[in-house]
Each structure stands twice: as structure tokens, then as C-alpha cells.
Protein backbone atom coordinates (compact mmCIF):
# COMPACT_ATOMS: atom_id res chain seq x y z
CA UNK A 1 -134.85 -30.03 36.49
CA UNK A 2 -133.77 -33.24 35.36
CA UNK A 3 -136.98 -34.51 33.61
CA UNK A 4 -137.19 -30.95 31.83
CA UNK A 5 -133.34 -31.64 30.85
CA UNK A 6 -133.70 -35.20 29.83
CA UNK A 7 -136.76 -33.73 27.44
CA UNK A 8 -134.92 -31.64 25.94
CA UNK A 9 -132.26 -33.97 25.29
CA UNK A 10 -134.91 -36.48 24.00
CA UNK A 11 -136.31 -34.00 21.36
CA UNK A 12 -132.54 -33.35 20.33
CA UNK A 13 -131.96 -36.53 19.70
CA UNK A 14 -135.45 -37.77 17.53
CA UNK A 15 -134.41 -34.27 15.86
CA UNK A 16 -130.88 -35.43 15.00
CA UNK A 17 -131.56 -39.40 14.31
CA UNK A 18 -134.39 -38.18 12.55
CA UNK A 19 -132.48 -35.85 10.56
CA UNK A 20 -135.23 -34.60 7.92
CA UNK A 21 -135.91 -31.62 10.00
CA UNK A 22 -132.18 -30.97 9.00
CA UNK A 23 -132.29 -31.73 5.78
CA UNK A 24 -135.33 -29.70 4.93
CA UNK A 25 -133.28 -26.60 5.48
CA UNK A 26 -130.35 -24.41 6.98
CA UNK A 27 -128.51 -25.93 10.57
CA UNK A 28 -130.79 -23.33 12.45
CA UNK A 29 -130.56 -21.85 15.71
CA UNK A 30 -133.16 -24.37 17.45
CA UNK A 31 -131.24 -27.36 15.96
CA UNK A 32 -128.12 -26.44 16.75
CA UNK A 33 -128.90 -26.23 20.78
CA UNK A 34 -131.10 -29.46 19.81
CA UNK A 35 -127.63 -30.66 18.78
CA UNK A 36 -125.37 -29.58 21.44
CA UNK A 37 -127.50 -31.04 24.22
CA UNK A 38 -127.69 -34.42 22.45
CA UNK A 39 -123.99 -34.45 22.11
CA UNK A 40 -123.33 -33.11 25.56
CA UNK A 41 -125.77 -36.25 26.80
CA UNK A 42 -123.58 -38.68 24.46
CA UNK A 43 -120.54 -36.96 25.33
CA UNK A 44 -119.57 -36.85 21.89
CA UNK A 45 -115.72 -35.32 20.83
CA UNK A 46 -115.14 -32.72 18.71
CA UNK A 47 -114.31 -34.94 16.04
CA UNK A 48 -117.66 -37.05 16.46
CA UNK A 49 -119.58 -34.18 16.61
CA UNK A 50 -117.72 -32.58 13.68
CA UNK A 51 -118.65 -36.15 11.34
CA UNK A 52 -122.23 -36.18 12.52
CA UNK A 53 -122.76 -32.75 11.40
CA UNK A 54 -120.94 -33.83 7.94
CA UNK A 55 -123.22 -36.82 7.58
CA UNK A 56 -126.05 -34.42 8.27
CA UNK A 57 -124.84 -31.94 5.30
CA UNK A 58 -124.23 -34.44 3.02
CA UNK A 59 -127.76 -35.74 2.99
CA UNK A 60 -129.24 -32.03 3.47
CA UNK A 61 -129.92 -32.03 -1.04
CA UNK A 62 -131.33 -35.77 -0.79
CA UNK A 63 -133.85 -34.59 1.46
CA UNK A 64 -134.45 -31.10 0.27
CA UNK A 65 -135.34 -32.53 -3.23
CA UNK A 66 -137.25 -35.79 -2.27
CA UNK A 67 -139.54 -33.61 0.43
CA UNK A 68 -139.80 -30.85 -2.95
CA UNK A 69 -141.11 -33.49 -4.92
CA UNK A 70 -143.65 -34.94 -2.29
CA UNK A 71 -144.91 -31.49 -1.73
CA UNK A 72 -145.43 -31.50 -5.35
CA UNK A 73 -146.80 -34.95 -5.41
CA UNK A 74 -149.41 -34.11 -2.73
CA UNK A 75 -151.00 -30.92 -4.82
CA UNK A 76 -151.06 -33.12 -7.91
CA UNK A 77 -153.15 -35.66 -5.67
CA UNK A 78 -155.37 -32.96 -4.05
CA UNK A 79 -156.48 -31.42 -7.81
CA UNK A 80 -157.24 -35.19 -8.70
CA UNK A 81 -159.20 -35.51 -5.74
CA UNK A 82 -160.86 -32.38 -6.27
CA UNK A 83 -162.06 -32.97 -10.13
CA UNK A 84 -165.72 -33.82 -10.72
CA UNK A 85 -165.05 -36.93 -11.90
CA UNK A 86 -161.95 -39.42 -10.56
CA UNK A 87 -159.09 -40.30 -12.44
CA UNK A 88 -158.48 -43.49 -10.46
CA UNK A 89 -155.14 -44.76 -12.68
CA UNK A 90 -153.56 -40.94 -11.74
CA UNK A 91 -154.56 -41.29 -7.84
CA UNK A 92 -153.17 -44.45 -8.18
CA UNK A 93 -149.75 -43.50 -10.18
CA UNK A 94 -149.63 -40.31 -7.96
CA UNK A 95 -149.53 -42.20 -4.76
CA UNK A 96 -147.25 -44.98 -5.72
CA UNK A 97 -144.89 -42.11 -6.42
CA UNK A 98 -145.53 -40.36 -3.12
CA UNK A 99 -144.69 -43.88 -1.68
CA UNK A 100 -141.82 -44.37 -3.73
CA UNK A 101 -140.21 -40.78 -2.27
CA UNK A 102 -141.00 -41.70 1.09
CA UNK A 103 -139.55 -44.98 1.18
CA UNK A 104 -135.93 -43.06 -0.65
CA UNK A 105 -136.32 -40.83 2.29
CA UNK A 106 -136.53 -43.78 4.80
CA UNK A 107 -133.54 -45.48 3.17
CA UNK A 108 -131.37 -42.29 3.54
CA UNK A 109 -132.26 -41.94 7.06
CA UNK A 110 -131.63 -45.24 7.87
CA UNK A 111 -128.02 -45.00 5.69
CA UNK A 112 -127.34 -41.71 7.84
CA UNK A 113 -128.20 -43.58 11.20
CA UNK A 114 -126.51 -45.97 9.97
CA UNK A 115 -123.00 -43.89 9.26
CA UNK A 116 -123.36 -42.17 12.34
CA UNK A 117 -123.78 -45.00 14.65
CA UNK A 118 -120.19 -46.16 13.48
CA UNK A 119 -119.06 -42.83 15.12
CA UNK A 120 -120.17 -43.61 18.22
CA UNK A 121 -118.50 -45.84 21.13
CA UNK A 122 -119.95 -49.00 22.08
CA UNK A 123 -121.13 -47.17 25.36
CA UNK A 124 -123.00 -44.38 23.31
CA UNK A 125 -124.61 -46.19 21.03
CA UNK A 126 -126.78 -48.14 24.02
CA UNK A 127 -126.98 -44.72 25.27
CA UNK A 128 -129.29 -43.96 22.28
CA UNK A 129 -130.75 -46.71 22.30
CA UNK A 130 -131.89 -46.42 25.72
CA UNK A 131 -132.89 -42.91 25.14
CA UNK A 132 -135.07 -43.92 21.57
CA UNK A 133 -136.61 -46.49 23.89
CA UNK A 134 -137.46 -44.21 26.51
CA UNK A 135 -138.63 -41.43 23.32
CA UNK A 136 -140.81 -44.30 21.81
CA UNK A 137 -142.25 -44.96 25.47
CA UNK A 138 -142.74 -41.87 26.00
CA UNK A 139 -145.01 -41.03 22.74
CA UNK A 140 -147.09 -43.71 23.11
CA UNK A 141 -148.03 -42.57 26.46
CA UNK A 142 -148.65 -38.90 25.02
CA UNK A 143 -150.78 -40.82 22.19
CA UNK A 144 -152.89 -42.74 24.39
CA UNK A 145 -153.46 -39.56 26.48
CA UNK A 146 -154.52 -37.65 23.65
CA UNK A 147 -157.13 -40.52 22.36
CA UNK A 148 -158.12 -40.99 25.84
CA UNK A 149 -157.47 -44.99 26.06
């Protein structure tokens, strides 16, 4: 029961430090009990919980429009890639762009990580740090299981 618990507390918390699945659209169902067990795990307050959230909403129209332009990016770069003959200075100005967005979205992840870490007590914050060890561990295993190395 507890390795079932502490995966679901895992995937909470990559879902909430993560925070694009958030961004991308409403504070569903599934990421609000992704939520709740990663702040029962931290033991966050009310008030923590309430300012994480906040962070999280504030950075919801970043996201949304940065992941709307990518999508749009990516079709632009699949018709290019598609035409009989290659455009090579559009793939390239296409995918500099793509790279561009991605590394805006990294930044504001990292800013909202960031913010939210100053919320936390000294004692949570190597709680989540243990726990994004133990997540990073964790893949790598499921990785190398999957290639078969």
C-alpha cells in the first residue's frame, strides 16, 4: 500500500513541479487529487497550498499560448517537410522558433518552481527534493526496462 501511495504521490508531484499539464488547461478533477496528495505528503497549510495554486493560475495564459503556438509551429514544420522539394531556410526558421517557445516555457517553469519553493519550509523543500530524486531514479529504471539495457 505504501509503494502504490508513494506513486501516486510521485506523479502528483512531477504533475505539479511540472506544471504545464496545468497550464495547458482547466484545474481538472485528476489534478486536483494529483494536488491534494502532493500537499498532504508535504504537509502543506492552507495558505501554502492556497499560493501554489495562485502561482499555478497565474502562469496557466503563458503556457496556454506558448504550447498554442508550438502546436502551430509543428504543422508549419510538417507541410515543409512534406513539400516535394525542401525549403531548408523555413525548416530552419521554423525550428529555431519551436526552440525559442520551448526554452520561454522552460524559463516559466523554472520561475514557477522557483516562486513556489519560497513557500515551502526548509524541511519540505528536501522533501521534494528527495522525492524528484527518487522520480528521476525511478524513470530511468522504467527507461532502461523499456529499451531492454
Amino acid at each position: 500500500m505504501m509503494k502504490l501511495k508513494s506513486k501516486w504521490v510521485l506523479a502528483g508531484l512531477f504533475s505539479m513541479m511540472a506544471t504545464s499539464a496545468l497550464a495547458m488547461g482547466d484545474f481538472s478533477h485528476k489534478h486536483e487529487k494529483r494536488f491534494e496528495r502532493m500537499a498532504e505528503h508535504l504537509e502543506l497549510s492552507v495558505d501554502q497550498k492556497e499560493a501554489v495554486r495562485t502561482i499555478m493560475e497565474n502562469r496557466k495564459p503563458q503556457m496556454k499560448s506558448l504550447h498554442k503556438d508550438i502546436r502551430a509551429l509543428r504543422k508549419e514544420i510538417r507541410e515543409v517537410m512534406q513539400a516535394d522539394v525542401l525549403d531548408e531556410s523555413k525548416l530552419r526558421q521554423l525550428t529555431q522558433a519551436v526552440a525559442n517557445k520551448k526554452a520561454d516555457a522552460l524559463i516559466i517553469r523554472k520561475q514557477s518552481r522557483d516562486e513556489i519553493k519560497q513557500h515551502l519550509s526548509a524541511e519540505q523543500q528536501t522533501k521534494m527534493a528527495q522525492l524528484k530524486k527518487k522520480m528521476k531514479r525511478r524513470h530511468h529504471e522504467r527507461m532502461q526496462e523499456r529499451m531492454g539495457w
